[in-house]
Each structure stands twice: as structure tokens, then as C-alpha cells.
PDB file of N, CA and C in Angstrom:
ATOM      1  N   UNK A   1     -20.853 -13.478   9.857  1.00  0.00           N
ATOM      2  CA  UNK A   1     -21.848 -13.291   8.825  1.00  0.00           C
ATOM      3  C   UNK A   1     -21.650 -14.371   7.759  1.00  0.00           C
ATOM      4  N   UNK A   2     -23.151 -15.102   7.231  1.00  0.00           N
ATOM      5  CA  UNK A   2     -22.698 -15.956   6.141  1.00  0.00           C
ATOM      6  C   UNK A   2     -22.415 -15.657   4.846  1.00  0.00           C
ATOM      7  N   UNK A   3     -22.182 -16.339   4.433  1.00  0.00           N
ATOM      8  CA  UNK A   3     -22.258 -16.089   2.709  1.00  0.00           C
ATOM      9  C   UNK A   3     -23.312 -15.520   1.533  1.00  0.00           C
ATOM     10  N   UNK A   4     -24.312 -16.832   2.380  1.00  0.00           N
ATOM     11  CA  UNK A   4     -25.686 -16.401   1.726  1.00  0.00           C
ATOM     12  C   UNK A   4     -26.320 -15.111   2.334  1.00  0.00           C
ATOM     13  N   UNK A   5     -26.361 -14.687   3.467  1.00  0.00           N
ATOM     14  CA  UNK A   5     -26.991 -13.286   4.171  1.00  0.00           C
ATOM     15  C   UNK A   5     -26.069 -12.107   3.369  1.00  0.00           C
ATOM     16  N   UNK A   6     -24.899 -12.554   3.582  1.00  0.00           N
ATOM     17  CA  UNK A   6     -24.241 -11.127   2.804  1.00  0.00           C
ATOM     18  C   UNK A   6     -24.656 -11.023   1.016  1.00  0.00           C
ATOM     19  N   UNK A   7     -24.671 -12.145   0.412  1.00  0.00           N
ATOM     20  CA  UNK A   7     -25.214 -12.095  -1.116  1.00  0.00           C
ATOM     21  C   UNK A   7     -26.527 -11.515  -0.914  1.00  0.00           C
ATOM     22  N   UNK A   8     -27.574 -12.212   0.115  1.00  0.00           N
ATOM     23  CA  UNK A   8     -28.743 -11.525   0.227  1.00  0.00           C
ATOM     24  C   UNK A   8     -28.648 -10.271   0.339  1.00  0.00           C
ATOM     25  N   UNK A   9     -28.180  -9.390   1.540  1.00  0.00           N
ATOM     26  CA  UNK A   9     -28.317  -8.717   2.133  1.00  0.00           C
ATOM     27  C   UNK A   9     -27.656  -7.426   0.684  1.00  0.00           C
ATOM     28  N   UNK A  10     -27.009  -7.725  -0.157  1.00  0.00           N
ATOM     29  CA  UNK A  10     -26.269  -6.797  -0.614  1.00  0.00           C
ATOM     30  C   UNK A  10     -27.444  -6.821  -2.248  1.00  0.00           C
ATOM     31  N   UNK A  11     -28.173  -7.652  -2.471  1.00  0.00           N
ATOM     32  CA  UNK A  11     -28.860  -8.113  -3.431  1.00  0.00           C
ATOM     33  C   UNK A  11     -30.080  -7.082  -2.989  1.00  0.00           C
ATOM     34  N   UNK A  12     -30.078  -7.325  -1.859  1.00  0.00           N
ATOM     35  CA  UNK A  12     -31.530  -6.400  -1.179  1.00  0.00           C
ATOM     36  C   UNK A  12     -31.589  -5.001  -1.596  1.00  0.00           C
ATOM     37  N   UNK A  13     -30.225  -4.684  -1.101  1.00  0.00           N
ATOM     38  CA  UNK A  13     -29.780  -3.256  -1.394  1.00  0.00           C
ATOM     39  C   UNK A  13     -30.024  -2.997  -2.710  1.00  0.00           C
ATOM     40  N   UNK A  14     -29.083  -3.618  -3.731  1.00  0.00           N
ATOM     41  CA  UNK A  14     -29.729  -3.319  -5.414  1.00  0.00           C
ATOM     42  C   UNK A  14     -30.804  -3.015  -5.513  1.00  0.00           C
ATOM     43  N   UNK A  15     -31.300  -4.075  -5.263  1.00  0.00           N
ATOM     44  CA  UNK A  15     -32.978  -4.123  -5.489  1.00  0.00           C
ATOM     45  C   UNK A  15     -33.661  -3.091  -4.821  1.00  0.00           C
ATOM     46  N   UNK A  16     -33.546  -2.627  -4.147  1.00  0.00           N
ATOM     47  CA  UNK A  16     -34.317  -1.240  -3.386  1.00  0.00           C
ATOM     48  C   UNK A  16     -33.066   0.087  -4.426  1.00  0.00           C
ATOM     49  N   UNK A  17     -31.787   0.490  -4.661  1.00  0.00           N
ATOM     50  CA  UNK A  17     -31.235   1.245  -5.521  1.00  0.00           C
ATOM     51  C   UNK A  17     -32.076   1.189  -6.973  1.00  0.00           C
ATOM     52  N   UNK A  18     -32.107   0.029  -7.125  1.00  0.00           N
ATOM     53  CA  UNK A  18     -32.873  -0.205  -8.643  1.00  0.00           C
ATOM     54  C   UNK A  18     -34.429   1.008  -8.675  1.00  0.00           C
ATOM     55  N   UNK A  19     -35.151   0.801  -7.689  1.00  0.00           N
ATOM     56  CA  UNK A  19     -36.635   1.342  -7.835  1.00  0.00           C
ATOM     57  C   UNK A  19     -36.504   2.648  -7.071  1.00  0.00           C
ATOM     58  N   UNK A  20     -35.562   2.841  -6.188  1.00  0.00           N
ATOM     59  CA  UNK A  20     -35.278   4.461  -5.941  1.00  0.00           C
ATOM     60  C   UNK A  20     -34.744   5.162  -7.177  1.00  0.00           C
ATOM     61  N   UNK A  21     -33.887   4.590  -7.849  1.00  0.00           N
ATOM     62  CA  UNK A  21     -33.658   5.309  -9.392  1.00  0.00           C
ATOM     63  C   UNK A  21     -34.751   5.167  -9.993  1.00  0.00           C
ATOM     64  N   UNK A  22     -35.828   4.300 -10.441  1.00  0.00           N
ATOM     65  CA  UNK A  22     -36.706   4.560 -11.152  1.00  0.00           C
ATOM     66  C   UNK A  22     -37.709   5.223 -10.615  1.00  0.00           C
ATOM     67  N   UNK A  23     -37.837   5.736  -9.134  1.00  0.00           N
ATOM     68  CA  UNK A  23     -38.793   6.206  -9.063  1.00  0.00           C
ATOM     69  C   UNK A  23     -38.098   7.691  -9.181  1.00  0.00           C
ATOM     70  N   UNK A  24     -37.071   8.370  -8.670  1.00  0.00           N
ATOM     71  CA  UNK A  24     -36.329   9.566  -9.112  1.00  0.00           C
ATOM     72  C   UNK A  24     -36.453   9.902 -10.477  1.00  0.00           C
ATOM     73  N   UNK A  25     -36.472   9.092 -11.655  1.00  0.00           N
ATOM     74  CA  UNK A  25     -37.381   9.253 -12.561  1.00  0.00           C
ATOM     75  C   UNK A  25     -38.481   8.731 -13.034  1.00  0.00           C
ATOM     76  N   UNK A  26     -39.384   9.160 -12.298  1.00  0.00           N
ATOM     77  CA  UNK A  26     -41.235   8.793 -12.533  1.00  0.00           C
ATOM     78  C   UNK A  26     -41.795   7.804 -13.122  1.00  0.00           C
ATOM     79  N   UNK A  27     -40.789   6.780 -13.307  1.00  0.00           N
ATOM     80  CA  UNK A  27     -40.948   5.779 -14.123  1.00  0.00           C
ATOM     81  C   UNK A  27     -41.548   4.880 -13.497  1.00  0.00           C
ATOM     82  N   UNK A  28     -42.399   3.917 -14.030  1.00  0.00           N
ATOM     83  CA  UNK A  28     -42.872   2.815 -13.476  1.00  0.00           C
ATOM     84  C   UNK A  28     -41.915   1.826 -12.673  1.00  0.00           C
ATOM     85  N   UNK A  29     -42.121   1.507 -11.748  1.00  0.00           N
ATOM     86  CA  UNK A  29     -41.097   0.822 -10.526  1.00  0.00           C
ATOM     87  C   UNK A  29     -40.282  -0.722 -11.334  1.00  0.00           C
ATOM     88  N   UNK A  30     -42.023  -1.689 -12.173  1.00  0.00           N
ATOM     89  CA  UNK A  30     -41.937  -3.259 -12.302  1.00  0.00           C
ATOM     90  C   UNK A  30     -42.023  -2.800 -14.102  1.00  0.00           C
ATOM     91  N   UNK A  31     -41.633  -1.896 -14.659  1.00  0.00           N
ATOM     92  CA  UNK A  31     -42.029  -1.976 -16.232  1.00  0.00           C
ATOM     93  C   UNK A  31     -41.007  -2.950 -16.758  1.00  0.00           C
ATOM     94  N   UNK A  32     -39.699  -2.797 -16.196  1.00  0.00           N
ATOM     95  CA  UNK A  32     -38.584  -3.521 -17.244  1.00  0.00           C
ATOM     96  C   UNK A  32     -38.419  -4.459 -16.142  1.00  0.00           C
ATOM     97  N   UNK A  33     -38.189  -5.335 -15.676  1.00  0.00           N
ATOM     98  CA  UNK A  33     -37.380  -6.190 -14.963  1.00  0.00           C
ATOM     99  C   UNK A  33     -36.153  -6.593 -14.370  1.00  0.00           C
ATOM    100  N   UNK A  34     -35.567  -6.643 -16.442  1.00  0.00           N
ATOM    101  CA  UNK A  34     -34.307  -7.111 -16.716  1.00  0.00           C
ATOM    102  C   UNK A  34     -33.502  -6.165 -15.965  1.00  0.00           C
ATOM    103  N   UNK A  35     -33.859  -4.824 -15.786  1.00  0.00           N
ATOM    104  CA  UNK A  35     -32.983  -4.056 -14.779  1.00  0.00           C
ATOM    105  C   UNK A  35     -32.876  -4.161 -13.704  1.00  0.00           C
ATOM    106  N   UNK A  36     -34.077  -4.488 -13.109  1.00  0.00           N
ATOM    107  CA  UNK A  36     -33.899  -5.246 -11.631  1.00  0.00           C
ATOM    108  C   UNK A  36     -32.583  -6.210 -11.532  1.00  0.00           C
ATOM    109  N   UNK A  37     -33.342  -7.627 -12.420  1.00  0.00           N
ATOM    110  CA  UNK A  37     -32.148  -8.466 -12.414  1.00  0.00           C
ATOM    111  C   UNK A  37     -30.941  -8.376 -12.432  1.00  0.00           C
ATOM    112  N   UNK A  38     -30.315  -7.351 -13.281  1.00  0.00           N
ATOM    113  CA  UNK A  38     -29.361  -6.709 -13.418  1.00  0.00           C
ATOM    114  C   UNK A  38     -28.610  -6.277 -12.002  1.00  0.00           C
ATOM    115  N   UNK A  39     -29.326  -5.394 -11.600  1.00  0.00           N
ATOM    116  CA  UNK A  39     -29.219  -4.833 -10.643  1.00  0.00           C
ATOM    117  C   UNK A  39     -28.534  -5.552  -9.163  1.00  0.00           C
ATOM    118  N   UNK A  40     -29.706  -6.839  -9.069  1.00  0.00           N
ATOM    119  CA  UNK A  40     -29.425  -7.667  -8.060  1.00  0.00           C
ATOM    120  C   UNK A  40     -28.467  -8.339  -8.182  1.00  0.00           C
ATOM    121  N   UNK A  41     -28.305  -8.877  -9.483  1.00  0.00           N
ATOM    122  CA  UNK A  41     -26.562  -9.805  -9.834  1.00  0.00           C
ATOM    123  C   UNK A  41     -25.489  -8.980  -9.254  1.00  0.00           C
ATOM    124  N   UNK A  42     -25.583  -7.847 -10.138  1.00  0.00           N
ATOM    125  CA  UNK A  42     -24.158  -6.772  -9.815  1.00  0.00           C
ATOM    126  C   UNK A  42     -24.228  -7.135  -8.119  1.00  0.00           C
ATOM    127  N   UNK A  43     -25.178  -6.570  -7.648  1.00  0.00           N
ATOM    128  CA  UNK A  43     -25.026  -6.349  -6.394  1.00  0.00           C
ATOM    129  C   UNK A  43     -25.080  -7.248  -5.387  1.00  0.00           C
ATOM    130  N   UNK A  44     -25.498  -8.722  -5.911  1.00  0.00           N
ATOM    131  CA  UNK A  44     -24.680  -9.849  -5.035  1.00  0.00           C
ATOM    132  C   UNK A  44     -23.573 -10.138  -5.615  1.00  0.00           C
ATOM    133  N   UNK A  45     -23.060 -10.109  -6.629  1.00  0.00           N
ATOM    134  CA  UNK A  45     -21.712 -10.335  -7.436  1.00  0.00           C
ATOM    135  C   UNK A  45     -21.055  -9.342  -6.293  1.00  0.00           C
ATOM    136  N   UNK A  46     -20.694  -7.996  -5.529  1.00  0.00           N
ATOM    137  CA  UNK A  46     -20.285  -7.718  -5.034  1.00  0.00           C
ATOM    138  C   UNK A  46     -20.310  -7.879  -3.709  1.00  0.00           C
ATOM    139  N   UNK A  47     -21.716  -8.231  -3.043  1.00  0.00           N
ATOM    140  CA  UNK A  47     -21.181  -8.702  -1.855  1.00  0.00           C
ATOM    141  C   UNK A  47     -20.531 -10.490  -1.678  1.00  0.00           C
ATOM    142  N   UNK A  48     -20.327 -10.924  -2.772  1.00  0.00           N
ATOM    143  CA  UNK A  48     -19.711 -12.530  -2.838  1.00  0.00           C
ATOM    144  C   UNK A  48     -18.514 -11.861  -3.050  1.00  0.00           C
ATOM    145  N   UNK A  49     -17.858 -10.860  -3.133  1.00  0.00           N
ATOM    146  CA  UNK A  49     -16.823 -10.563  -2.940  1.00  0.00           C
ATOM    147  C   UNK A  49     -16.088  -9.719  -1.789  1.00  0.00           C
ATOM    148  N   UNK A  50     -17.454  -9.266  -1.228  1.00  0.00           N
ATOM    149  CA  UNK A  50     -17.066  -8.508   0.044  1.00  0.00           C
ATOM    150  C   UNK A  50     -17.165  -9.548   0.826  1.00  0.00           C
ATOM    151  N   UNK A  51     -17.693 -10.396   0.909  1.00  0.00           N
ATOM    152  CA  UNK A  51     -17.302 -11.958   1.824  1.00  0.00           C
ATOM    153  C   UNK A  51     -16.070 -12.161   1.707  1.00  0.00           C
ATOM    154  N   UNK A  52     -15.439 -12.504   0.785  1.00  0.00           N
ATOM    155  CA  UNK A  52     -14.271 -13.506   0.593  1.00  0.00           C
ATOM    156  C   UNK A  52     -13.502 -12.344   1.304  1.00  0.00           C
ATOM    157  N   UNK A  53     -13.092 -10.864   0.714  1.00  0.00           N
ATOM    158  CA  UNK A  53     -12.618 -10.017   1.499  1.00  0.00           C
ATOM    159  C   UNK A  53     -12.014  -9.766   2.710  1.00  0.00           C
ATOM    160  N   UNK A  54     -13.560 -10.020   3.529  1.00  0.00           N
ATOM    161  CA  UNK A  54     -14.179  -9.897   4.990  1.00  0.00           C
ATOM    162  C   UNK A  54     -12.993 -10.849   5.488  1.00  0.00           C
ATOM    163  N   UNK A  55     -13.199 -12.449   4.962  1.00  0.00           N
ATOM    164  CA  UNK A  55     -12.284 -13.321   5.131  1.00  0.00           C
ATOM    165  C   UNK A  55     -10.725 -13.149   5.291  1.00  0.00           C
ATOM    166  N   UNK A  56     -10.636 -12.933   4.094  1.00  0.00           N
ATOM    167  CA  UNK A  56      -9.171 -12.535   3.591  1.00  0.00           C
ATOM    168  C   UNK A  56      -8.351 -11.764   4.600  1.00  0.00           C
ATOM    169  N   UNK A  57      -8.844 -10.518   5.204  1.00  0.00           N
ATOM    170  CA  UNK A  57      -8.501  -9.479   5.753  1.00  0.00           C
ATOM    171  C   UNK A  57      -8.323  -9.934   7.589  1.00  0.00           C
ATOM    172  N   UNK A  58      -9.404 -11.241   7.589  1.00  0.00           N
ATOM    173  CA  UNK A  58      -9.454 -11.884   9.519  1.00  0.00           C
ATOM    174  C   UNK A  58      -8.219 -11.970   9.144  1.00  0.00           C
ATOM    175  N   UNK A  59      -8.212 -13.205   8.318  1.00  0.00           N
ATOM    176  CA  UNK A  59      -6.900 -13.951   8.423  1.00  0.00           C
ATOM    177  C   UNK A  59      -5.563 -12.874   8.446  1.00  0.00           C
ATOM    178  N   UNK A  60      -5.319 -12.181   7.877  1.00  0.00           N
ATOM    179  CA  UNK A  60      -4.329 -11.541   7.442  1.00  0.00           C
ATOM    180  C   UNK A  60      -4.134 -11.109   8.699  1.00  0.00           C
ATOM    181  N   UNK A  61      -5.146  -9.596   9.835  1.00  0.00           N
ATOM    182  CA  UNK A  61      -5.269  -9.421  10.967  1.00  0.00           C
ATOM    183  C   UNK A  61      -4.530 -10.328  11.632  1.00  0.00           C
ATOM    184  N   UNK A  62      -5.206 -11.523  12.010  1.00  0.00           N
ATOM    185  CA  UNK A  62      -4.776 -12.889  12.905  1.00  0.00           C
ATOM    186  C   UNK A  62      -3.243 -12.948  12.897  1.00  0.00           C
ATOM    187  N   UNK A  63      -3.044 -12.934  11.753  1.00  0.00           N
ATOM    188  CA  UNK A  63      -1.234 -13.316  11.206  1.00  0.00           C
ATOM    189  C   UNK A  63      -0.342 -12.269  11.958  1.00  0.00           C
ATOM    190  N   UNK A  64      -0.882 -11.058  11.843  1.00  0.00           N
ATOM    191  CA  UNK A  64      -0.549  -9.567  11.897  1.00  0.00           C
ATOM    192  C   UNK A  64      -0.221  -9.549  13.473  1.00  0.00           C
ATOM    193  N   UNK A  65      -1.428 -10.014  14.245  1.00  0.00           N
ATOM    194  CA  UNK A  65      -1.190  -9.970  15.811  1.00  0.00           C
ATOM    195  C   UNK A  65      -0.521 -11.118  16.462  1.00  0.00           C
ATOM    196  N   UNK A  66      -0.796 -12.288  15.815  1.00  0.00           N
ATOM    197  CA  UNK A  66       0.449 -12.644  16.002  1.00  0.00           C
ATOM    198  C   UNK A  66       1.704 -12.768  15.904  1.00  0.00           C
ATOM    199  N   UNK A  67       2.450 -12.158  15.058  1.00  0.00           N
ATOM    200  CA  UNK A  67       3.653 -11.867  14.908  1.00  0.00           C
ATOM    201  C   UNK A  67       3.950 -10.896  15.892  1.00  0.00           C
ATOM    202  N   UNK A  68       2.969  -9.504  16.418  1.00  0.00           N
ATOM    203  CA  UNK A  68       3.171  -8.576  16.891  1.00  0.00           C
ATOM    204  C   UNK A  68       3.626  -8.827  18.116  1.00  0.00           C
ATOM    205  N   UNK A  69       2.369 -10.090  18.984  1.00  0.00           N
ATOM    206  CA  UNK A  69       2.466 -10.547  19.939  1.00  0.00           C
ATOM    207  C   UNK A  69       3.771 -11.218  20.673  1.00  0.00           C
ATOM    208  N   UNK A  70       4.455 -11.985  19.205  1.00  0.00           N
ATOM    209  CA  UNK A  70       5.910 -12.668  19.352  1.00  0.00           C
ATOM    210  C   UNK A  70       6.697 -11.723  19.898  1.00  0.00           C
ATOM    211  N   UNK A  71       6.661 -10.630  18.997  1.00  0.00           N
ATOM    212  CA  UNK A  71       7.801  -9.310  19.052  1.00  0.00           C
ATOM    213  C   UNK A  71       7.737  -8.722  20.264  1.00  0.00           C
ATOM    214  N   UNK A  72       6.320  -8.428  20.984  1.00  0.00           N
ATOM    215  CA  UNK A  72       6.143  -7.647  21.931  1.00  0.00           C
ATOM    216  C   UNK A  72       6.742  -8.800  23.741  1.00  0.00           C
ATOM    217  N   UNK A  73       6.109 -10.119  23.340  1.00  0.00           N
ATOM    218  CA  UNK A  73       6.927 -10.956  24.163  1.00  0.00           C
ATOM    219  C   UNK A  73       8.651 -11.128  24.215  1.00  0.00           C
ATOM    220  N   UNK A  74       8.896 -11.463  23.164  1.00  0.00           N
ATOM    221  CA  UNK A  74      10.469 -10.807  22.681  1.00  0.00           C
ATOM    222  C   UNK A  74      10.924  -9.630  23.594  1.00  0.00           C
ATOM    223  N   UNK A  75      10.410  -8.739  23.560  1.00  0.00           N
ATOM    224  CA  UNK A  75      11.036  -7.348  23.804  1.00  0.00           C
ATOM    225  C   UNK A  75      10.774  -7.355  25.362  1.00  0.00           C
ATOM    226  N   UNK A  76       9.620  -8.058  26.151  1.00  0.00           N
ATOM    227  CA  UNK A  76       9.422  -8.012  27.412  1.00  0.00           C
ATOM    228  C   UNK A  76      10.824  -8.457  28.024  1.00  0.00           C
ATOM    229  N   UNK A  77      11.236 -10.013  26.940  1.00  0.00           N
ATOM    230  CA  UNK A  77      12.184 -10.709  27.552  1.00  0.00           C
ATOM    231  C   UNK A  77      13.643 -10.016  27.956  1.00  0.00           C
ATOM    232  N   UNK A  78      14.004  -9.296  26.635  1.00  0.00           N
ATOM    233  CA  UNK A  78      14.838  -8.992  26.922  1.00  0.00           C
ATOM    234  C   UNK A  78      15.021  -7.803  27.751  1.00  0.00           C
ATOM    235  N   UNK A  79      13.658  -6.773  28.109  1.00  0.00           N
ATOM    236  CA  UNK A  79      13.830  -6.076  29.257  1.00  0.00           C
ATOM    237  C   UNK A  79      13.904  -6.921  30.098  1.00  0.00           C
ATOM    238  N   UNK A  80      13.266  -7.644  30.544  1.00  0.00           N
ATOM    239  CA  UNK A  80      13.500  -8.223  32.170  1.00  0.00           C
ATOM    240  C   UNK A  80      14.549  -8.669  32.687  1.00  0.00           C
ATOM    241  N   UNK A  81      15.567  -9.221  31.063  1.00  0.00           N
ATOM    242  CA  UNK A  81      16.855  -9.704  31.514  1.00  0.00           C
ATOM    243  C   UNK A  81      17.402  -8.191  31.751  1.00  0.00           C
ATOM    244  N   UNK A  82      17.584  -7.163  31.230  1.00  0.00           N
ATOM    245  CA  UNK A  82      18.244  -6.165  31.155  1.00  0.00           C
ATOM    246  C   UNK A  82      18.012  -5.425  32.628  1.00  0.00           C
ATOM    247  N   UNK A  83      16.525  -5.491  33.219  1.00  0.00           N
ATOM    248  CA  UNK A  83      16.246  -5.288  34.749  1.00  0.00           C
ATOM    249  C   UNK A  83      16.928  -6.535  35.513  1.00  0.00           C
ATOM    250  N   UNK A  84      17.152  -7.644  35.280  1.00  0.00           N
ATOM    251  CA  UNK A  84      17.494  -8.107  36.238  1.00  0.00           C
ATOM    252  C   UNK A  84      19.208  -7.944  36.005  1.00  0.00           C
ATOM    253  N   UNK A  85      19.462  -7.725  35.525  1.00  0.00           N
ATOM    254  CA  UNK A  85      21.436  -7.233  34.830  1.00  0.00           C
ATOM    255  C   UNK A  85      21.802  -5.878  36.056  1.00  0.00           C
ATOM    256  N   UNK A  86      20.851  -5.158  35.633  1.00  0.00           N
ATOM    257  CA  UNK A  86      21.107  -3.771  36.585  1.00  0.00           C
ATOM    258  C   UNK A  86      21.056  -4.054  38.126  1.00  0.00           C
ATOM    259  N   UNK A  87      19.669  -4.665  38.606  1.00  0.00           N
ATOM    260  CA  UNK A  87      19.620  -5.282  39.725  1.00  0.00           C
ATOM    261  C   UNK A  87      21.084  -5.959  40.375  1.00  0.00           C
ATOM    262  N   UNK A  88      21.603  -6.533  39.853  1.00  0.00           N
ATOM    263  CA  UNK A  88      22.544  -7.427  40.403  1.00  0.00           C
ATOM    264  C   UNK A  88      23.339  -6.386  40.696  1.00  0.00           C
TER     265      UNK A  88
END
């Protein structure tokens, strides 16, 4: 997912929260604006952070399985020596 789709995509959302609250109260949808605007900042301001996140968290994962992967090769090794010890 890009950057810009997730700012969009989370901007979208505001913007539709914004006029479901105003219409929950009977209010005109386009009277004020500035709340819209409002609205949409906050809510790409948060998905420009659920990006970096998103990011943050591969990488970390990535790191995570590979180390695991080391350990779990590790541990094969030294069973197989330990099967081939008994074997003999």
C-alpha cells in the first residue's frame, strides 16, 4: 500500500465521519467546512502515521524471522549431530 492511498484512504474516512456526525445531528452536512478540513487533516495526519508504522513493524517482523530461522537451523544442527552420535 502507498503512502498517498493510505493518507487518501484514511482522509476519506474523516470526511464521510465528519457528515455522519453532522447528519446524527440534523445539521446541515456543507454549513461549516472548517470542520471538514479539520477532520480530513486529523485523519490523514493519522494514516501518515499508520504508514510509517505498517513499515516499521515489516521490518521489525523480517528481523524477528530471521533470527528465529538462525536458531531453528542451529537447533536442527545440533540434533542431527546428536542423531548421528547415537547412531554410531
Amino acid at each position: 500500500m502507498t503512502l498517498i492511498s493510505t493518507i487518501l484512504g484514511f482522509s476519506a474516512f474523516g470526511f464521510g465521519a465528519r457528515c455522519f456526525q453532522l447528519g446524527l445531528q440534523h445539521r446541515p452536512i456543507f454549513d461549516a467546512p472548517a470542520g471538514h478540513l479539520y477532520s480530513v487533516l486529523a485523519f490523514g495526519g493519522l494514516g501518515y502515521g499508520a504508514f510509517y508504522a505498517e513499515q516499521k513493524q515489516s521490518v521489525m517482523l523480517a528481523e524477528k524471522k530471521k533470527a528465529l530461522l538462525e536458531i531453528r537451523q542451529k537447533e536442527q544442527l545440533e540434533w542431527d549431530s546428536k542423531k548421528q552420535a547415537h547412531a554410531v
